[in-house]
Every structure is written in structure tokens, then in C-alpha cells.
C-alpha atoms as a PDB file:
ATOM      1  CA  UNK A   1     101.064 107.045 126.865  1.00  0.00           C
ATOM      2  CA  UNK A   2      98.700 109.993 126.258  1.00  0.00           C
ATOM      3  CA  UNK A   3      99.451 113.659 127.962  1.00  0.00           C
ATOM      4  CA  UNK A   4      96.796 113.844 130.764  1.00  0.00           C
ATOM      5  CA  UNK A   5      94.730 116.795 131.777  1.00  0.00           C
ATOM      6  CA  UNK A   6      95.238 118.037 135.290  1.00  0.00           C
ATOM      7  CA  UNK A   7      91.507 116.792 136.349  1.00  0.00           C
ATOM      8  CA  UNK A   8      92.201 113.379 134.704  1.00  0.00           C
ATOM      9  CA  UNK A   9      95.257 113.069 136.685  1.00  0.00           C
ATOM     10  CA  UNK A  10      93.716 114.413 140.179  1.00  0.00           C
ATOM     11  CA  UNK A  11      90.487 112.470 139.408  1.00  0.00           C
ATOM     12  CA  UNK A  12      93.587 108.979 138.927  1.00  0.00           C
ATOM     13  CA  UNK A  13      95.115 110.506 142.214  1.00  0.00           C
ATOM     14  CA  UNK A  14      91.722 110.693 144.243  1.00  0.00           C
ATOM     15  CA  UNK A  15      90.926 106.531 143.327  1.00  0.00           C
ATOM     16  CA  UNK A  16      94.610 105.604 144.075  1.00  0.00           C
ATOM     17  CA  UNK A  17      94.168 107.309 147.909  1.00  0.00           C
ATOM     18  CA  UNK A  18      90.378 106.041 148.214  1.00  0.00           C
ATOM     19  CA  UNK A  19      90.899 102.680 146.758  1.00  0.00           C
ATOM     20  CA  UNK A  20      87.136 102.033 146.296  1.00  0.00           C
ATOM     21  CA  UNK A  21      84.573 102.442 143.881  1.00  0.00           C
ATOM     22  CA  UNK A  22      82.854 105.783 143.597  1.00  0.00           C
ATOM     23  CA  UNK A  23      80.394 107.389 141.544  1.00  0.00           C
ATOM     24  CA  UNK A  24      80.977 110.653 139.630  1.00  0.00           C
ATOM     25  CA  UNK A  25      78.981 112.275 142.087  1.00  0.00           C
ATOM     26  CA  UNK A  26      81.126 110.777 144.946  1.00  0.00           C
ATOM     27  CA  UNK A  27      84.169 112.133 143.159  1.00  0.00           C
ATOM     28  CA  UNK A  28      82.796 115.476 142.896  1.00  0.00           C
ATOM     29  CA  UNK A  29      81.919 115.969 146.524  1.00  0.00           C
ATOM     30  CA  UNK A  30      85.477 114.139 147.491  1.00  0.00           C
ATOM     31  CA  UNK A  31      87.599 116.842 145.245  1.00  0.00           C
ATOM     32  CA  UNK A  32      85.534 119.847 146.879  1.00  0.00           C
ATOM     33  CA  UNK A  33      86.332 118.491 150.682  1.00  0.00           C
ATOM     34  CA  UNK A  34      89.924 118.765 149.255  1.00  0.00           C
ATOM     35  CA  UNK A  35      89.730 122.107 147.883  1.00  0.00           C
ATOM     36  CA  UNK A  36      90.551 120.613 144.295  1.00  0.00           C
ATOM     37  CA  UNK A  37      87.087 122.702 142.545  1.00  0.00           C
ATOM     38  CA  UNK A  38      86.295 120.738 139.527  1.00  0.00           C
ATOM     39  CA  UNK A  39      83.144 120.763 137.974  1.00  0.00           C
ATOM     40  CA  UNK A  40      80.601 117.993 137.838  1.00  0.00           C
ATOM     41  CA  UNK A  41      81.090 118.041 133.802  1.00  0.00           C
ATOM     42  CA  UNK A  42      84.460 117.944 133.681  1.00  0.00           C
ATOM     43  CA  UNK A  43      84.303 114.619 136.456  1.00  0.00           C
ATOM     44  CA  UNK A  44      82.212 112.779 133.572  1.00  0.00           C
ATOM     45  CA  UNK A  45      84.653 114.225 130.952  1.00  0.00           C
ATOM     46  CA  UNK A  46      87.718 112.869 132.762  1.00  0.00           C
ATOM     47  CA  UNK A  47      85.967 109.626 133.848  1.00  0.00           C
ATOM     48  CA  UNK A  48      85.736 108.925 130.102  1.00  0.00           C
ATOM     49  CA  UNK A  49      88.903 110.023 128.618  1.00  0.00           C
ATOM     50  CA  UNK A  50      90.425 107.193 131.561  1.00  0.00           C
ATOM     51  CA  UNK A  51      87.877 105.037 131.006  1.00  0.00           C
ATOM     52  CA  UNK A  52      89.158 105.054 127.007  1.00  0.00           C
ATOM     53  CA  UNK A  53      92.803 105.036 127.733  1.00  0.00           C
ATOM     54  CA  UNK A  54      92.164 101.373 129.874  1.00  0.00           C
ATOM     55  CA  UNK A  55      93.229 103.262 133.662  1.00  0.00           C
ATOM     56  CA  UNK A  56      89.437 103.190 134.823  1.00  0.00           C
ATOM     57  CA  UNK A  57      86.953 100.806 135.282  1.00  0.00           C
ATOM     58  CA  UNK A  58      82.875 101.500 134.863  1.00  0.00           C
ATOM     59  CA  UNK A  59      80.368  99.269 136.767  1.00  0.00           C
ATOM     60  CA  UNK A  60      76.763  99.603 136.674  1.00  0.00           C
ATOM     61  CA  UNK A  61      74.809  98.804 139.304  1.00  0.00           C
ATOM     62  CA  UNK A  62      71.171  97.636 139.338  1.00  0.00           C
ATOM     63  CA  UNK A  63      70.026 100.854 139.906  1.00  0.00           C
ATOM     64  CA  UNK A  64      71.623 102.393 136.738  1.00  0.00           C
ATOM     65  CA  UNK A  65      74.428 104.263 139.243  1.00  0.00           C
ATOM     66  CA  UNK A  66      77.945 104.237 137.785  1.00  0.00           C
ATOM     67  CA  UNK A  67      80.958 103.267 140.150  1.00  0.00           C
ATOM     68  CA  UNK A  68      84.393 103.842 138.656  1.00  0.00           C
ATOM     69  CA  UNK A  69      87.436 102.497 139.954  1.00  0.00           C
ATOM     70  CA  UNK A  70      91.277 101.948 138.693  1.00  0.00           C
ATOM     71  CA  UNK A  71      91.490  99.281 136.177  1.00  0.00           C
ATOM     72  CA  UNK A  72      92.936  96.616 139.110  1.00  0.00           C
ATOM     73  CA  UNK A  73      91.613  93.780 138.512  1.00  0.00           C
ATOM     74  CA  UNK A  74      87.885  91.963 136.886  1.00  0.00           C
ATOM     75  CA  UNK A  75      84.807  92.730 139.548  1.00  0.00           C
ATOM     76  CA  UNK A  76      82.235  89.864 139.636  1.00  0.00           C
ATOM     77  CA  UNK A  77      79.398  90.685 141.868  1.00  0.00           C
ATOM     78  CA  UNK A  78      76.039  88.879 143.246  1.00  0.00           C
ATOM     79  CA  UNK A  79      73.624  91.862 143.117  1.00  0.00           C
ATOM     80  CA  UNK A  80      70.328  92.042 144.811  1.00  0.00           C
ATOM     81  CA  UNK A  81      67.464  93.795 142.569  1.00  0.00           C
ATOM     82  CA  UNK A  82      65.423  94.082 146.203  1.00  0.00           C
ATOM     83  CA  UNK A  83      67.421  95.864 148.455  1.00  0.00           C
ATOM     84  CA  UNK A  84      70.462  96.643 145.763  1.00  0.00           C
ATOM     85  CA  UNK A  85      73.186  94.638 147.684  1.00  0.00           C
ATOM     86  CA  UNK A  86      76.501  93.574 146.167  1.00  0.00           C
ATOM     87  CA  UNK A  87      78.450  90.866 147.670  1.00  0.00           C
ATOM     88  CA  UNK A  88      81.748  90.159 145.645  1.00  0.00           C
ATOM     89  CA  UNK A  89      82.874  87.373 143.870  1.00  0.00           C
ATOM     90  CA  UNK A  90      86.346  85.871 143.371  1.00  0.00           C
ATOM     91  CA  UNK A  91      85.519  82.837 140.714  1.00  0.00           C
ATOM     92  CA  UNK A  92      86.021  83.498 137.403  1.00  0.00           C
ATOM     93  CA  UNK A  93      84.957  81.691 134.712  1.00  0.00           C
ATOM     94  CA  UNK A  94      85.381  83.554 132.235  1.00  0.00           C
ATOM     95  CA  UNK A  95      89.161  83.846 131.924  1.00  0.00           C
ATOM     96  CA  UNK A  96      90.161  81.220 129.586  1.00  0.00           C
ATOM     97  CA  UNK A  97      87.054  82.995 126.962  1.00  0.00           C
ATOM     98  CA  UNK A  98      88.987  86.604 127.365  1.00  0.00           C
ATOM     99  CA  UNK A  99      92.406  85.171 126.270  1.00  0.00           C
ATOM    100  CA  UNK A 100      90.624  83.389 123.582  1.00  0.00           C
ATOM    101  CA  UNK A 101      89.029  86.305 122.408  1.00  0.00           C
ATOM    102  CA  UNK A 102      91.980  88.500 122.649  1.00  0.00           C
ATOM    103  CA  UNK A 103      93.571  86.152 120.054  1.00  0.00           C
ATOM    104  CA  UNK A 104      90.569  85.495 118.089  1.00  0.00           C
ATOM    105  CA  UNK A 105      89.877  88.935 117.391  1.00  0.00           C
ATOM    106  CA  UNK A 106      92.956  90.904 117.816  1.00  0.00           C
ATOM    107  CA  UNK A 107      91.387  92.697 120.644  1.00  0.00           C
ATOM    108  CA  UNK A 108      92.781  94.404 123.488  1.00  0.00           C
ATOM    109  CA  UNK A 109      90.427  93.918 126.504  1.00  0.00           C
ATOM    110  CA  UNK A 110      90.982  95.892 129.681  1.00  0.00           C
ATOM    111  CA  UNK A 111      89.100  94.450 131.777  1.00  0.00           C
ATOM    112  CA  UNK A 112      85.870  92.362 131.998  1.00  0.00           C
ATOM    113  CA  UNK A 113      82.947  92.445 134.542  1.00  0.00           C
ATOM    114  CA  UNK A 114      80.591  89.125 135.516  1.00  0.00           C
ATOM    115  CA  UNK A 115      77.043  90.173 137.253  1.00  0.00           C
ATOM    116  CA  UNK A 116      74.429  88.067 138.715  1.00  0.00           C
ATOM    117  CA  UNK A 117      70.987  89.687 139.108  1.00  0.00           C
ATOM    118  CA  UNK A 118      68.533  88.306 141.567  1.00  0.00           C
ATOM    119  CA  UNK A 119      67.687  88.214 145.290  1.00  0.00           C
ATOM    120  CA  UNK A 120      69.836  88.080 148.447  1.00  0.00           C
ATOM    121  CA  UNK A 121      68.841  85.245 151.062  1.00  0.00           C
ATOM    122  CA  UNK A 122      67.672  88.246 153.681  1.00  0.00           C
ATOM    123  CA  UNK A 123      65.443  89.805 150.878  1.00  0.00           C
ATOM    124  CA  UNK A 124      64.580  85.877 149.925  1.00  0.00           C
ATOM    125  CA  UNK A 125      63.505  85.135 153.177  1.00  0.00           C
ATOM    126  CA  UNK A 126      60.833  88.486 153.441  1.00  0.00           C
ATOM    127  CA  UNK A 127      59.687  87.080 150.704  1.00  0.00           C
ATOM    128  CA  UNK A 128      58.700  83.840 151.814  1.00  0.00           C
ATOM    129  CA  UNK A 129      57.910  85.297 155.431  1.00  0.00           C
ATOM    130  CA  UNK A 130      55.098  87.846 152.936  1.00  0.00           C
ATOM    131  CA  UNK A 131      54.290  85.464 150.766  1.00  0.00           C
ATOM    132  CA  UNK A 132      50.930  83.093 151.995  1.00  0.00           C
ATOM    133  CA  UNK A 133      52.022  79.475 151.708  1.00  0.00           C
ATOM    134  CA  UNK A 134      49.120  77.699 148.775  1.00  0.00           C
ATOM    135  CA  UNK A 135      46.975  75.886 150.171  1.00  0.00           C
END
């Protein structure tokens, strides 16, 4: 186990007591309510030293804003590009493939993410509501 830095540790403290997915940003603003003054560079700093060591998890959403969370579990999400919606999966199909990789390659894997890009039934059904019906 590598010697942590005191933001890398209060940055691991901060997602064990929120339990959610935040961005940097979020993180930021959450350590100043709690008079923990960290910079915004040394949040990205930390977020990537954890992020190397396998403790925390990166997702991208559609709209190119990073969420980080403790490595827990694999995320699989249903995103909408329209309105930016995520609604969470719990199938994986991937599983068996990551094992077999693992082997195959001799590689460690930490976690794995699955993302589906396309429209939610409310923004599919503006759609059709805008769209004129052909003729």
C-alpha cells in the first residue's frame, strides 16, 4: 500500500461519508463547507493519484463532466444525450470477458464501466410529439 497525502486521504474520507458520485468541482465546494481548504488543483491531483492506486472510480458523462466515486463496484448506465439523464443498470454482461482478460493478459483490472448512449422515453416521446408524422 502506498503512503497517502493528507488531501488524498480527506478527498477518500469525503466519498466514504457522501457515498455518491461527485465531480472535482463538487469535491471542492464539499471540503470548503467543511473547513478542509484544498485547492481545486490539488482535488484533480489527488483524484488521480487514487484513481492510479485502483481506490477511485472515473465516469464520464455525456457531457464530458467527470464523476468520481470509491472503486465499489462496475457502474452501467442508460444515458440520455437529450436531456443528459442516467438511469442505472444492474446486468452485466461483460463479466465473464473481464476474468478472461485478466488471465489472458496478465492484467489487473479495477473496475470496468458499460454505457449506453441514446434517448430516454420522455425525451423520445417530445420527439415524436415535434416531429410532423409523413404524409
Amino acid at each position: 500500500m502506498k503512503t497517502r497525502t493528507r488531501s488524498q486521504e480527506r478527498i477518500l474520507n469525503l466519498l466514504k461519508t457522501i457515498n455518491t458520485s461527485l465531480s472535482a468541482q463538487e469535491m471542492y465546494l464539499e471540503l470548503r463547507k467543511s473547513k478542509q481548504n484544498m485547492g481545486l488543483a490539488t482535488v484533480y491531483r489527488s483524484l488521480e493519484a487514487l484513481k492510479l492506486e485502483g481506490l477511485v472510480q472515473v465516469r464520464t458523462l455525456a457531457t464530458g463532466e467527470s464523476l468520481y466515486s470509491l472503486v465499489q463496484k462496475d457502474q452501467h448506465h442508460l444515458t440520455c444525450l437529450n436531456c443528459g439523464r442516467s438511469i442505472a443498470i444492474a446486468e452485466c454482461p461483460v463479466h465473464e470477458l473481464e476474468h478472461q482478460l485478466q488471465t489472458s493478459h496478465q492484467f489487473k483490472v479495477y473496475y470496468h464501466t458499460l454505457e449506453f448512449f441514446g434517448l430516454c422515453q420522455q425525451c423520445q416521446a417530445i420527439e415524436n410529439v415535434s416531429s410532423p408524422s409523413p404524409s
